[in-house]
C-alpha atoms as a PDB file:
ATOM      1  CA  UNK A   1      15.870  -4.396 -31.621  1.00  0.00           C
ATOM      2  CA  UNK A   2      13.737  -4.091 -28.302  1.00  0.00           C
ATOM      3  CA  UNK A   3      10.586  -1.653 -28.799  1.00  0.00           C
ATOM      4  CA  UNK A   4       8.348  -0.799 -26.205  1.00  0.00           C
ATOM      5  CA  UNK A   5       8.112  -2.038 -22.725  1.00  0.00           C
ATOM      6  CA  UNK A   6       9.140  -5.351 -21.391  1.00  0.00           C
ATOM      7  CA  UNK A   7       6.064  -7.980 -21.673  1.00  0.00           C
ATOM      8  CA  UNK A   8       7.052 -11.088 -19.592  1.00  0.00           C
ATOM      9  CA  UNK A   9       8.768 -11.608 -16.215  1.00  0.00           C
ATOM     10  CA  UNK A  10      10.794 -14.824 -15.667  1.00  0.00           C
ATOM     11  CA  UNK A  11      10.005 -16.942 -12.436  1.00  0.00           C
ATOM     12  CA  UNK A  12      13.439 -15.916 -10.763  1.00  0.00           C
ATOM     13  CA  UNK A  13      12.998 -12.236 -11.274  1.00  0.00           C
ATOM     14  CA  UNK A  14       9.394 -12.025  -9.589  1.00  0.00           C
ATOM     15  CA  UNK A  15       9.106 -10.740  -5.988  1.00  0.00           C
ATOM     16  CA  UNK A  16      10.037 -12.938  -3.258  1.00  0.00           C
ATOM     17  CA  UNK A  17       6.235 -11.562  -1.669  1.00  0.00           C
ATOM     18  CA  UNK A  18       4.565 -13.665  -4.240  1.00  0.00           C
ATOM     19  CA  UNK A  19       5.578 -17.155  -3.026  1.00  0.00           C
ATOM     20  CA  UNK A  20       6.015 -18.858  -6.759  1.00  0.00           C
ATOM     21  CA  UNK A  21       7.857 -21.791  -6.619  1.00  0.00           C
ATOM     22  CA  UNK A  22      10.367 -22.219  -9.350  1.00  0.00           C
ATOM     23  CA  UNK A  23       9.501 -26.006 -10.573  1.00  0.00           C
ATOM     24  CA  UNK A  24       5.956 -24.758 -11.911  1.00  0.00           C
ATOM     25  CA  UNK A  25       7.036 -22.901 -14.896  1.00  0.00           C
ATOM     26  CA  UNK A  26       9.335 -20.547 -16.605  1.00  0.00           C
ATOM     27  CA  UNK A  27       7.126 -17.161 -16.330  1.00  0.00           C
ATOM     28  CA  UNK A  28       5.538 -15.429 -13.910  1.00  0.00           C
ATOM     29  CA  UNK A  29       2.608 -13.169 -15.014  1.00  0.00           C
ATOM     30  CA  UNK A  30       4.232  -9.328 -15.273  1.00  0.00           C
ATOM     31  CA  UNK A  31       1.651  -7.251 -13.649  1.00  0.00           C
ATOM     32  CA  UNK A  32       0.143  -4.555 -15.777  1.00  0.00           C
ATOM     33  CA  UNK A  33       0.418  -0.791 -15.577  1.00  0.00           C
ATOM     34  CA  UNK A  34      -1.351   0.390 -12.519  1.00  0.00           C
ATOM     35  CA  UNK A  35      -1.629   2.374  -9.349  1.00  0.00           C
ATOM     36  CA  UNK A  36       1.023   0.311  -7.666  1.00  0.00           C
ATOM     37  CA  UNK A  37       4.766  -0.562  -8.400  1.00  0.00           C
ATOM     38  CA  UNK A  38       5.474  -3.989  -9.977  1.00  0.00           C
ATOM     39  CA  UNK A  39       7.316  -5.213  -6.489  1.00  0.00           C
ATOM     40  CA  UNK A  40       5.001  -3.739  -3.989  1.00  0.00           C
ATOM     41  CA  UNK A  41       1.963  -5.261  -5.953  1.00  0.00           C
ATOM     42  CA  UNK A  42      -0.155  -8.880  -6.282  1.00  0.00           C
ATOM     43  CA  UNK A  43      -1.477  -9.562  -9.623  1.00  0.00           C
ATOM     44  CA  UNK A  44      -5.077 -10.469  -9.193  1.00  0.00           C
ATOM     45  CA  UNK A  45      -3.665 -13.845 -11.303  1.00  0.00           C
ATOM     46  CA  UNK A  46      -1.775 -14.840  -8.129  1.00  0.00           C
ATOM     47  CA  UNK A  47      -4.958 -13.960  -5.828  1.00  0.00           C
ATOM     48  CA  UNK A  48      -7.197 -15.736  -7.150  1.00  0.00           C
ATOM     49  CA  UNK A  49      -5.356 -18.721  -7.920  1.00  0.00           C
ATOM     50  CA  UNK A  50      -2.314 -19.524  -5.538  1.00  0.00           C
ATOM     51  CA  UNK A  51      -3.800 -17.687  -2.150  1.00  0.00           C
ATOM     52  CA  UNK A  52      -7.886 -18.429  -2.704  1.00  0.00           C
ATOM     53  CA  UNK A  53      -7.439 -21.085  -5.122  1.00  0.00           C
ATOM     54  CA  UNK A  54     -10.551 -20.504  -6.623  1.00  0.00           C
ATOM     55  CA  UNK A  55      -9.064 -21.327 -10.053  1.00  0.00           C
ATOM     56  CA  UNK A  56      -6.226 -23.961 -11.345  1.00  0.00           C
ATOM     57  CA  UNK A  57      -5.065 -21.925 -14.757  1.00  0.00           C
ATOM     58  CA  UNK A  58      -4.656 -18.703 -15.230  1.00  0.00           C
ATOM     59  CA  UNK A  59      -7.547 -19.444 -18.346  1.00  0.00           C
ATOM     60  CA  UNK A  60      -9.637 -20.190 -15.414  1.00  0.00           C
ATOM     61  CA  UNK A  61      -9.024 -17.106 -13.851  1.00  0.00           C
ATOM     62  CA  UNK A  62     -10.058 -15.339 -17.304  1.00  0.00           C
ATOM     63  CA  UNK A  63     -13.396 -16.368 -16.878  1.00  0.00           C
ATOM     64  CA  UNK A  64     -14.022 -15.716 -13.725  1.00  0.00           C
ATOM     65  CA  UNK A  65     -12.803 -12.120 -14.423  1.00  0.00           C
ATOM     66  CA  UNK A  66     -14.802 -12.142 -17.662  1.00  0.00           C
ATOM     67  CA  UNK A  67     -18.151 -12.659 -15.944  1.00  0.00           C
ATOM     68  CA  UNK A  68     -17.760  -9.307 -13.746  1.00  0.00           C
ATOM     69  CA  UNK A  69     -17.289 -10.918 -10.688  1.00  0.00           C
ATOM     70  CA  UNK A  70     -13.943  -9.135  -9.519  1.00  0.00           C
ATOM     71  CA  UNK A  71     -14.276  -5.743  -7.888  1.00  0.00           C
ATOM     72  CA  UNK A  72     -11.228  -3.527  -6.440  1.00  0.00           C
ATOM     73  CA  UNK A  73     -12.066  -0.668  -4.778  1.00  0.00           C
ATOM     74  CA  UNK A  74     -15.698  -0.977  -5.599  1.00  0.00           C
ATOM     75  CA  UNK A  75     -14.775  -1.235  -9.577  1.00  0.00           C
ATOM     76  CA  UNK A  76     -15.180  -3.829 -11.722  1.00  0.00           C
ATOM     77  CA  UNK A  77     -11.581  -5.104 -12.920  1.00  0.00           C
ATOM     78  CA  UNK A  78     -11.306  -7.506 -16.025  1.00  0.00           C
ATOM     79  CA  UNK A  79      -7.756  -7.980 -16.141  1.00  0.00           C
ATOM     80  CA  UNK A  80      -6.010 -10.675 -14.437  1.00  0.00           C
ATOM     81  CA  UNK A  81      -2.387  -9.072 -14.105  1.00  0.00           C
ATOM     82  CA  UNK A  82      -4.114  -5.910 -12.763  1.00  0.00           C
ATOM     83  CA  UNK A  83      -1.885  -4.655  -9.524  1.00  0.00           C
ATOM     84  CA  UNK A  84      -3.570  -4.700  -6.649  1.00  0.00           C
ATOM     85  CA  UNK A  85      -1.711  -3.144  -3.490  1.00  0.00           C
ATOM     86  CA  UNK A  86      -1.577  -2.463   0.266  1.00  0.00           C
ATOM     87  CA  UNK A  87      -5.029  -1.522   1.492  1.00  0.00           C
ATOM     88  CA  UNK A  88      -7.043  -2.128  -1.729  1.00  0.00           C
ATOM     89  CA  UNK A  89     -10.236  -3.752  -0.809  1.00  0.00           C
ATOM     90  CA  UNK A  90     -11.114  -7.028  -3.210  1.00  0.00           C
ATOM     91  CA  UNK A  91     -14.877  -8.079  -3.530  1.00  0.00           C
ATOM     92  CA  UNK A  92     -16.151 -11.022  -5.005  1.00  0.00           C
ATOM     93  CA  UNK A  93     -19.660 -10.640  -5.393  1.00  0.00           C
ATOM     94  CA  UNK A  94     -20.496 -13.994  -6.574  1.00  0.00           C
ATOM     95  CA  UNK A  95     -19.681 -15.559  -2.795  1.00  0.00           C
ATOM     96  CA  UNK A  96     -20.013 -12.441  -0.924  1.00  0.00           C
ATOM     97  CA  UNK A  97     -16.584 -12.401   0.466  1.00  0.00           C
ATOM     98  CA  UNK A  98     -14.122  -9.240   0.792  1.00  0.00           C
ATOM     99  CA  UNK A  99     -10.610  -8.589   1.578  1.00  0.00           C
ATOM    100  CA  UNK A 100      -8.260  -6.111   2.696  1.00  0.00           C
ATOM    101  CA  UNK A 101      -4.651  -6.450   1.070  1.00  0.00           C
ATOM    102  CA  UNK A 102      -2.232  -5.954   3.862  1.00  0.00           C
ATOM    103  CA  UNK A 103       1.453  -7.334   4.975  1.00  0.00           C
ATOM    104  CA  UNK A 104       1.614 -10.125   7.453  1.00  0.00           C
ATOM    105  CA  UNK A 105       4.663  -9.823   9.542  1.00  0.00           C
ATOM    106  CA  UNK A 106       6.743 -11.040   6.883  1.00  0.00           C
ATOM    107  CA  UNK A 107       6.371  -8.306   4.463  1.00  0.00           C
ATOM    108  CA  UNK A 108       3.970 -10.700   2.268  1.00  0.00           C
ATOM    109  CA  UNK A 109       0.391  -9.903   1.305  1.00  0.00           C
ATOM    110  CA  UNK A 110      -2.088 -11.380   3.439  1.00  0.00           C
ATOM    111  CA  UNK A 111      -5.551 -13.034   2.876  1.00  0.00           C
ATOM    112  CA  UNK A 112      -7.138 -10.539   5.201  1.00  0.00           C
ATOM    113  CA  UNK A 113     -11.369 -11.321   5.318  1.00  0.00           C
ATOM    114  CA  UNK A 114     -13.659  -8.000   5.937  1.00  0.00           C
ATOM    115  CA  UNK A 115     -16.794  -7.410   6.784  1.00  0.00           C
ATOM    116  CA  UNK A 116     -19.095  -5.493   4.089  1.00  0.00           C
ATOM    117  CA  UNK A 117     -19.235  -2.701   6.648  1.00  0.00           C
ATOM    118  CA  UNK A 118     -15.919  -2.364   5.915  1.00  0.00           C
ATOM    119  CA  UNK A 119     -15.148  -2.739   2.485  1.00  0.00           C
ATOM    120  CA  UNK A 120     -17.061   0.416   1.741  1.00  0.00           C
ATOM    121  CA  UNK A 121     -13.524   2.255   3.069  1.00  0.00           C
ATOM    122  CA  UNK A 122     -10.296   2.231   2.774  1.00  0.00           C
ATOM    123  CA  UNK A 123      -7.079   3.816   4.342  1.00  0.00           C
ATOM    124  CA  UNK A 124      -4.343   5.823   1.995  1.00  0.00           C
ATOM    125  CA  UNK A 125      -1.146   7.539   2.597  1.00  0.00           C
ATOM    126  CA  UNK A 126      -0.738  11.151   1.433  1.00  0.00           C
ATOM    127  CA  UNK A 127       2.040  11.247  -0.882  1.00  0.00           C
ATOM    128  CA  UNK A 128       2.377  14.614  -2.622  1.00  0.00           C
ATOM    129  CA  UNK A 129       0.225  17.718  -1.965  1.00  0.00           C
ATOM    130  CA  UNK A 130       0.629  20.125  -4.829  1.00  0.00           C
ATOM    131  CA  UNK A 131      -1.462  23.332  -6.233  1.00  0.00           C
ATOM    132  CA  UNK A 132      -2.753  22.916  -9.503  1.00  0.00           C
ATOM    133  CA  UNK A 133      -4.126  25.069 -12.240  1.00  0.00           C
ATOM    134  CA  UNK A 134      -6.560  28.710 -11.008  1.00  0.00           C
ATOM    135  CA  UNK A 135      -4.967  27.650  -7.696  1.00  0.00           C
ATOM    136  CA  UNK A 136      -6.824  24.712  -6.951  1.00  0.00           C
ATOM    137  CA  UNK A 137      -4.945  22.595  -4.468  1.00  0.00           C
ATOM    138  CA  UNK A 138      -4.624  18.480  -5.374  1.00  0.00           C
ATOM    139  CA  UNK A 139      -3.955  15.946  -2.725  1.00  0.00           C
ATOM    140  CA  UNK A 140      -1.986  12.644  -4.088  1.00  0.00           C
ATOM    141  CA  UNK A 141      -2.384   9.269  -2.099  1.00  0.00           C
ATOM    142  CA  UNK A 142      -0.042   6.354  -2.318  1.00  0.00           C
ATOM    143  CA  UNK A 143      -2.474   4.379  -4.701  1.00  0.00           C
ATOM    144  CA  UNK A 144      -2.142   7.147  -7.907  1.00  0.00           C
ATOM    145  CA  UNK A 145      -5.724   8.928  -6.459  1.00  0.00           C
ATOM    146  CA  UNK A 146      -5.855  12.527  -7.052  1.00  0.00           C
ATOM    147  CA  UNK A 147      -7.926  14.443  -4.469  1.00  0.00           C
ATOM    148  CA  UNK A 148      -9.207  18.104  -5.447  1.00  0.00           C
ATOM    149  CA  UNK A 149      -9.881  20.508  -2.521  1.00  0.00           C
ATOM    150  CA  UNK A 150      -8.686  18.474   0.643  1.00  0.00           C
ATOM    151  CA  UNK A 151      -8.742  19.477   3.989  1.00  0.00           C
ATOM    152  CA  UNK A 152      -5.940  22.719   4.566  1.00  0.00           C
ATOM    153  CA  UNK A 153      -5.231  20.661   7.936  1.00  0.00           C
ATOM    154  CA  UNK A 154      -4.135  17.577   6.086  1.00  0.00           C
ATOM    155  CA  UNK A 155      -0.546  17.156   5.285  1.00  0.00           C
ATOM    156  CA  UNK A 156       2.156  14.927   3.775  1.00  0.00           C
ATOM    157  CA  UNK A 157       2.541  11.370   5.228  1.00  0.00           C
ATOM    158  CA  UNK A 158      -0.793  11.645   6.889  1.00  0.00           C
ATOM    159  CA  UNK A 159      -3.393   8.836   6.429  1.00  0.00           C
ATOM    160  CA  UNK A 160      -6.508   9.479   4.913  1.00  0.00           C
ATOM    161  CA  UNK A 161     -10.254   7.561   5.108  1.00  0.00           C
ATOM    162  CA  UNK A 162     -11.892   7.568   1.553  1.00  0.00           C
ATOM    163  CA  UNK A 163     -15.605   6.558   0.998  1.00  0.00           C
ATOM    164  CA  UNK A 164     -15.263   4.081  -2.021  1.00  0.00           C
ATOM    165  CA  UNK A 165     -18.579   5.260  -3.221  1.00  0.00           C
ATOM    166  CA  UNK A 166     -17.909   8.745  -3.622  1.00  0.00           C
ATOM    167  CA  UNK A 167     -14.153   8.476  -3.816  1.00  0.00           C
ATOM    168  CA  UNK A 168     -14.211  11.763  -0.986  1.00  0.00           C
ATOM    169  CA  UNK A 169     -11.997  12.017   2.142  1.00  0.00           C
ATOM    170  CA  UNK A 170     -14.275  10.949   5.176  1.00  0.00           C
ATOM    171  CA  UNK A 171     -11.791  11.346   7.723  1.00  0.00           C
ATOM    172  CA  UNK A 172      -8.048  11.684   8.088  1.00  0.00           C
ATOM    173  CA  UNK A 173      -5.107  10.703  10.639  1.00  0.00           C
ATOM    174  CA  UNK A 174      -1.982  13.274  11.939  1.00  0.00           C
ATOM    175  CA  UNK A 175       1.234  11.698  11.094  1.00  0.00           C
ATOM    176  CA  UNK A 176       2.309  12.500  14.709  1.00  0.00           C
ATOM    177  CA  UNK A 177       3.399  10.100  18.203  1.00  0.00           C
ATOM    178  CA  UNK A 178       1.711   8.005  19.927  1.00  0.00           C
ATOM    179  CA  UNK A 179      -0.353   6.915  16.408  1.00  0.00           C
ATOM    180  CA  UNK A 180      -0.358   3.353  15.822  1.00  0.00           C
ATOM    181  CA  UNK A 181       1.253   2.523  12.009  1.00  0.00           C
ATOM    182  CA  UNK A 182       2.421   0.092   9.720  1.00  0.00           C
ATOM    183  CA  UNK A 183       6.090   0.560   8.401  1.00  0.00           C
ATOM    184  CA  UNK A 184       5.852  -0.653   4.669  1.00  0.00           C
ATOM    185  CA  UNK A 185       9.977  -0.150   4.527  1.00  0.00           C
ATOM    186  CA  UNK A 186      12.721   1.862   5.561  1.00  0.00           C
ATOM    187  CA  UNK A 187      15.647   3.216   3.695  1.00  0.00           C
ATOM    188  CA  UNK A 188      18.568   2.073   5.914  1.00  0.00           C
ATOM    189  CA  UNK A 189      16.647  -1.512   6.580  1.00  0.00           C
ATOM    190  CA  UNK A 190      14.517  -3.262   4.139  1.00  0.00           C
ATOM    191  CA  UNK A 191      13.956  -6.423   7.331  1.00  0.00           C
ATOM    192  CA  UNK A 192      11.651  -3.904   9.161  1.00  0.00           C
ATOM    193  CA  UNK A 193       8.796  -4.648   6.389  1.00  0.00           C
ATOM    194  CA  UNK A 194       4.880  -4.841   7.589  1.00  0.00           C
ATOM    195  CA  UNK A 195       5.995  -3.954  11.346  1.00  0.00           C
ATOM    196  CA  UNK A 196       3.149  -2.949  13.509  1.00  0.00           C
ATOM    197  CA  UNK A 197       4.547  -0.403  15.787  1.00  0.00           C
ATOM    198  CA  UNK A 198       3.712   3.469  17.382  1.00  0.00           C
ATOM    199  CA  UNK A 199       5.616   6.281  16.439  1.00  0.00           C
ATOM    200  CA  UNK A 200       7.652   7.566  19.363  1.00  0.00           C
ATOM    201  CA  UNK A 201       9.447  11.049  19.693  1.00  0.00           C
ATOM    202  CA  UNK A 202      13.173  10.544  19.781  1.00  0.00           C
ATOM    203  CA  UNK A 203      15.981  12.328  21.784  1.00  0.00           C
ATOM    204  CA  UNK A 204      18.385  13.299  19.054  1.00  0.00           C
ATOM    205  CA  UNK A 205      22.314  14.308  20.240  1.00  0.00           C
ATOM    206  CA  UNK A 206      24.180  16.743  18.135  1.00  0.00           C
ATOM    207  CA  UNK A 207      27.159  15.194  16.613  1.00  0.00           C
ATOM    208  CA  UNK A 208      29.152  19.026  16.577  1.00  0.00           C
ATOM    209  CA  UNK A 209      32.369  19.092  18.070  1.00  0.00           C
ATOM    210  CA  UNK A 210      31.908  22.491  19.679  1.00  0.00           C
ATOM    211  CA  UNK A 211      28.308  21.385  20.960  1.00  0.00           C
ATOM    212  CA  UNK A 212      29.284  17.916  22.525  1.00  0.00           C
ATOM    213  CA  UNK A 213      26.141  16.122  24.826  1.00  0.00           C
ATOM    214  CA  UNK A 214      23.474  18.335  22.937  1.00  0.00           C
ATOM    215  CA  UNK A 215      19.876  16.741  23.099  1.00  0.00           C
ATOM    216  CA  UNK A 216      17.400  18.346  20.976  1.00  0.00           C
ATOM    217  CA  UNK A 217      13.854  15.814  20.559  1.00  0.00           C
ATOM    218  CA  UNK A 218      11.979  15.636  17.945  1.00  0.00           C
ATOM    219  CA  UNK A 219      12.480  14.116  14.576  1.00  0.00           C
ATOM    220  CA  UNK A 220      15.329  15.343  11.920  1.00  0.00           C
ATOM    221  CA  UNK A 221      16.355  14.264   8.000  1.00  0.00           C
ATOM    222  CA  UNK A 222      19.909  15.347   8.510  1.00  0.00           C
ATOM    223  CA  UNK A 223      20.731  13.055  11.373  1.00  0.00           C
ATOM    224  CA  UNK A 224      22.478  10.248  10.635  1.00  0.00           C
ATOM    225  CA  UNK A 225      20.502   8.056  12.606  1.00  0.00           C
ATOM    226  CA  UNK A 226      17.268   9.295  11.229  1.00  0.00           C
ATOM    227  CA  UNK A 227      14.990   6.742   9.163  1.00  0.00           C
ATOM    228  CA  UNK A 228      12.933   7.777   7.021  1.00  0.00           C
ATOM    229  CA  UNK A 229       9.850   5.236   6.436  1.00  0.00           C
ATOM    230  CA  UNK A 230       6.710   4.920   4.490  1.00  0.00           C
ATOM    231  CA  UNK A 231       3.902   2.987   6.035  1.00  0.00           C
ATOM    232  CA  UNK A 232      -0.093   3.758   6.955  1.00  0.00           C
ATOM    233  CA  UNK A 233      -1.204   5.217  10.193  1.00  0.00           C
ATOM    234  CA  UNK A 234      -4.058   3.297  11.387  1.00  0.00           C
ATOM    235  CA  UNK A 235      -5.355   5.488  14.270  1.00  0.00           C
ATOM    236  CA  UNK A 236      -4.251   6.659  17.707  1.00  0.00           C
ATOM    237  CA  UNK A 237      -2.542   4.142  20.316  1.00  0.00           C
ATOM    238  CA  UNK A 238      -5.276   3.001  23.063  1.00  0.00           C
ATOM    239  CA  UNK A 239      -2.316   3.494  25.680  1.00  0.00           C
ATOM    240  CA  UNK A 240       0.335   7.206  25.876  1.00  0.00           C
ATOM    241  CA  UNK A 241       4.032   6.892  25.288  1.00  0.00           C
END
């Protein structure tokens, strides 16, 4: 009888975003437990060795990790199925290199080079904003971080700048038009992955009967042709809508 969680992933069953060819092997390496989801993840395995190809093996990739040269987010990570996800900054300080994880414009993580400058940041999506115990209020990002005492003006599905260092909210982005985002997916169509695009304000006509040519703008869950999506807001457009 089964006990416990599942332990391996077979080749066939991995995500498509990984690129694994299927003549290599049987397995894929099952990510471990982690701040992001097993299918919107890259094991630090497949970094290392199929996009940098800084190691052969996956034994090769052990010692590199072993030695304390693999930092995410600024912390040292030994484990070589650790998940590393959208915006997580990778440092190798061994070469001096950093990267940014983020979609190319096929939904696939891309080998995305940064400057130091910029590896001391990085950009999360507010996922859940909650009150906790005395009353404190808790801010939740899209990478598992929990944020005491944000900023009252910050609100779901807006995009937050943390300081690595301090692991504190330097600056923040409205969720609103005319900001320039990154649509991770959508509900009604998973094809509009790692699309680049500014958020417009819609016309919206009312389906009623006794209401017929109704516009009303703005955004609204209970319309039909409403999608919901999840994605990062970089900043503001350079140009108006």
């Amino acid at each position: 009888m089964a006990r416990g969680p599942t332990k391996h992933l077979k080749r066939a069953a991995a995500p498509k975003h990984w690129m694994l060819d299927k003549l290599t092997g049987v397995f894929a390496p099952r990510p471990s437990t982690g701040p992001h989801k097993l299918r919107e993840c890259l094991p630090l395995i497949i970094f290392l060795r199929n996009r940098l190809k800084y190691a052969l093996t996956g034994d090769e990739v052990k010692k590199i990790c072993m030695q304390r040269f693999i930092k995410i987010d600024g912390k040292v990570r030994t484990d070589i199925t650790y998940p590393a996800g959208l915006m997580d900054v990778i440092s190798i300080d061994k070469t001096g290199e950093n990267f940014r994880l983020i979609y190319d414009t096929k939904g696939r993580f891309a080998v995305h080079r940064i400057t130091p400058e910029e590896a001391k940041y990085k950009l999360c999506k507010v996922r859940k904003i909650f009150v906790g115990t005395k009353g404190i209020p808790h801010l939740v990002t899209h990478d598992a971080r929990t944020i005491r005492y944000p900023d009252p003006l910050i609100k779901v599905n807006d995009t937050i700048q943390i300081d690595l260092e301090t692991g504190k909210i330097s600056d923040f982005i409205k969720f609103d038009t005319d900001s320039l985002s990154s649509i991770k997916s959508t509900k009604a169509n998973s094809s509009k992955e790692a699309m680049i695009t500014i958020l417009f304000k819609t016309l919206r006509h009312s389906f009623s009967p006794e209401k017929p040519g109704e516009i009303d703008e703005g955004y609204s869950s209970s319309d039909q042709r409403f999608i919901p999506i999840a994605g990062t807001i970089f900043g503001k457009a350079s140009f108006s809508v």
